[in-house]
C-alpha atoms as a PDB file:
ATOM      1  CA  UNK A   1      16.589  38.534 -71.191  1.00  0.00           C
ATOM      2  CA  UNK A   2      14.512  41.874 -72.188  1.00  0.00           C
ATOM      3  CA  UNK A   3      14.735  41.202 -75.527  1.00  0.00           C
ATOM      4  CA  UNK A   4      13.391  37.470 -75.004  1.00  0.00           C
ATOM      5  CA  UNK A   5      10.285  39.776 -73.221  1.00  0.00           C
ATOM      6  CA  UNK A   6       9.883  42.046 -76.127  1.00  0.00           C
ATOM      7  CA  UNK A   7       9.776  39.842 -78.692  1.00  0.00           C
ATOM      8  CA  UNK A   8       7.235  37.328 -76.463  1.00  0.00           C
ATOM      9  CA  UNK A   9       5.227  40.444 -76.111  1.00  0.00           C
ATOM     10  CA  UNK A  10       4.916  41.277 -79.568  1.00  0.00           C
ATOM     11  CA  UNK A  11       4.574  38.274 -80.787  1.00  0.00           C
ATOM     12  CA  UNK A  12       1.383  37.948 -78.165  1.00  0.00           C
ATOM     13  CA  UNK A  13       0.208  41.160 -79.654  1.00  0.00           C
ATOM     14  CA  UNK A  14       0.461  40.127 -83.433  1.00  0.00           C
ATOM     15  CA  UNK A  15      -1.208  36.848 -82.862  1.00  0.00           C
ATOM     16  CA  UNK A  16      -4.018  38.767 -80.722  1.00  0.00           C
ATOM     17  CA  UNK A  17      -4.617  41.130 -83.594  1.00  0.00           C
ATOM     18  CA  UNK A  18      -4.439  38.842 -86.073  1.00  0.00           C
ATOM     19  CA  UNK A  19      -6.930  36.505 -84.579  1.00  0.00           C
ATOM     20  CA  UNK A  20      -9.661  39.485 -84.156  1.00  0.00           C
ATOM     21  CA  UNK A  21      -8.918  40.992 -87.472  1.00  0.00           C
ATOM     22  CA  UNK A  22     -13.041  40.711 -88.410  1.00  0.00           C
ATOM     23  CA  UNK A  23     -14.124  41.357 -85.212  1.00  0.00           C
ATOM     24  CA  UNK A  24     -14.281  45.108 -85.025  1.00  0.00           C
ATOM     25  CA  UNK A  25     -17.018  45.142 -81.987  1.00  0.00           C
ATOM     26  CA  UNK A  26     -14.646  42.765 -79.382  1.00  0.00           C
ATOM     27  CA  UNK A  27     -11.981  45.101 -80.854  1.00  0.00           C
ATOM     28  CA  UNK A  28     -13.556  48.383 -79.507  1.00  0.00           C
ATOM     29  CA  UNK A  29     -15.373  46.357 -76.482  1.00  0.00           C
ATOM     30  CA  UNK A  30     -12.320  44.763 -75.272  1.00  0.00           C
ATOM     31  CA  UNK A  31      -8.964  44.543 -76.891  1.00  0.00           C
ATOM     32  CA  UNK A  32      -8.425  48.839 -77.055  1.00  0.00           C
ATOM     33  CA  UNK A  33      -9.126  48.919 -72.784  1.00  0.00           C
ATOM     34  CA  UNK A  34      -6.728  45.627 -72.154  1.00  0.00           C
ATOM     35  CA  UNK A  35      -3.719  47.262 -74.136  1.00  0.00           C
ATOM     36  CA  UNK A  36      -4.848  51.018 -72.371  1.00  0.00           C
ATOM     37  CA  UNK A  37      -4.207  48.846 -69.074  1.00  0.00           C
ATOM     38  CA  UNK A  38      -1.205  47.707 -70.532  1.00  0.00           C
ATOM     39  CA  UNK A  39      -0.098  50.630 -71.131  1.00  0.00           C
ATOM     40  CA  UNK A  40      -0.791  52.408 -67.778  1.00  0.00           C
ATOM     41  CA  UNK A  41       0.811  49.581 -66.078  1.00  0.00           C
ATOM     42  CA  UNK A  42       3.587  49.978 -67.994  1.00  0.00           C
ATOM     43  CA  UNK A  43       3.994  53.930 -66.605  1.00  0.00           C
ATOM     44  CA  UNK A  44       3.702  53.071 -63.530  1.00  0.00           C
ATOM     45  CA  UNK A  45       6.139  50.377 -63.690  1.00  0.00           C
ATOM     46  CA  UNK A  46       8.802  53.081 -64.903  1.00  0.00           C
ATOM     47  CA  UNK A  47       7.834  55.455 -62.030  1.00  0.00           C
ATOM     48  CA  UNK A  48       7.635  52.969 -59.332  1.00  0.00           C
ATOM     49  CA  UNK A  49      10.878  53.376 -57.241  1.00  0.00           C
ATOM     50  CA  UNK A  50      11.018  50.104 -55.172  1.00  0.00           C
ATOM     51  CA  UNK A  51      11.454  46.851 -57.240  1.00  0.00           C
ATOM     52  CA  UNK A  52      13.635  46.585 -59.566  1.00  0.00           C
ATOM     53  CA  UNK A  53      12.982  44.051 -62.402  1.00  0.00           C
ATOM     54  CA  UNK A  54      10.040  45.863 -62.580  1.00  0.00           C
ATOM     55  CA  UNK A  55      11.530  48.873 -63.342  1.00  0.00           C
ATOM     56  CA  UNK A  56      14.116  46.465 -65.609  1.00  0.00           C
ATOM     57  CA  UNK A  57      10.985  45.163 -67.993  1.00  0.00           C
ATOM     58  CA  UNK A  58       8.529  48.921 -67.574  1.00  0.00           C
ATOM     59  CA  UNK A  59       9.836  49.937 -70.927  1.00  0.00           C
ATOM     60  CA  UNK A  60       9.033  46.825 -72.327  1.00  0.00           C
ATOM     61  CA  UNK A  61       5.690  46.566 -70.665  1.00  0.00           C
ATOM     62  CA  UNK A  62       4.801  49.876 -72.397  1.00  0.00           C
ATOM     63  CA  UNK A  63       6.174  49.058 -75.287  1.00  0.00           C
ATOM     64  CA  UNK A  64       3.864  46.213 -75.874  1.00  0.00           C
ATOM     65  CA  UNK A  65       0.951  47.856 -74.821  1.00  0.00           C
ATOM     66  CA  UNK A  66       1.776  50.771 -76.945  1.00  0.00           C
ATOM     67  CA  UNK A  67       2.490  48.235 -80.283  1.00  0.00           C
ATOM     68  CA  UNK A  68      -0.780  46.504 -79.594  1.00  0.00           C
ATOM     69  CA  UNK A  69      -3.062  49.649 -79.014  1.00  0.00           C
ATOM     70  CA  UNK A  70      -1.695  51.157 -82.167  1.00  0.00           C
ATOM     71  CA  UNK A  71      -2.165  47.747 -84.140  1.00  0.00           C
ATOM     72  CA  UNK A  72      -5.664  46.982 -82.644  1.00  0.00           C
ATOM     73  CA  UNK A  73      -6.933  50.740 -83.699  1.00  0.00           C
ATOM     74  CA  UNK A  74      -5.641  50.594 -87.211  1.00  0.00           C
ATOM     75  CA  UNK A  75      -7.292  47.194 -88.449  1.00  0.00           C
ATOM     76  CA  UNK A  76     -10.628  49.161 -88.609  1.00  0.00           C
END
């Protein structure tokens, strides 16, 4: 089941870059602070002590947000 997440995730984040490969401005304007928030939400999903499948899918979370940032700041 996290694997069916992951690869949802990615696949999310290759068809988002892809789509705003010209568009350097919404890249900087939007895209880099949504996968930031991705990221950060994916910390505190691993620190967070009281749900579990939250804690289950954190690494994932991160993981994608992480993948996406990387991908969105090296089209430019």
């Amino acid at each position: 089941m996290r694997w069916l997440a992951l690869i949802i995730a990615l696949a999310f984040c290759l068809i988002l870059g892809l789509a705003m490969w010209r568009a350097k401005k919404f890249q900087q304007k939007y895209l880099e602070p949504i996968f930031m928030g991705i990221m950060l939400f994916g910390i505190v999903a691993l620190c967070q002590p009281l749900w579990q499948p939250l804690y289950q899918y954190g690494f994932p979370i991160l993981l994608t947000g992480t993948a996406g940032y990387i991908f969105v700041t090296h089209i430019k």
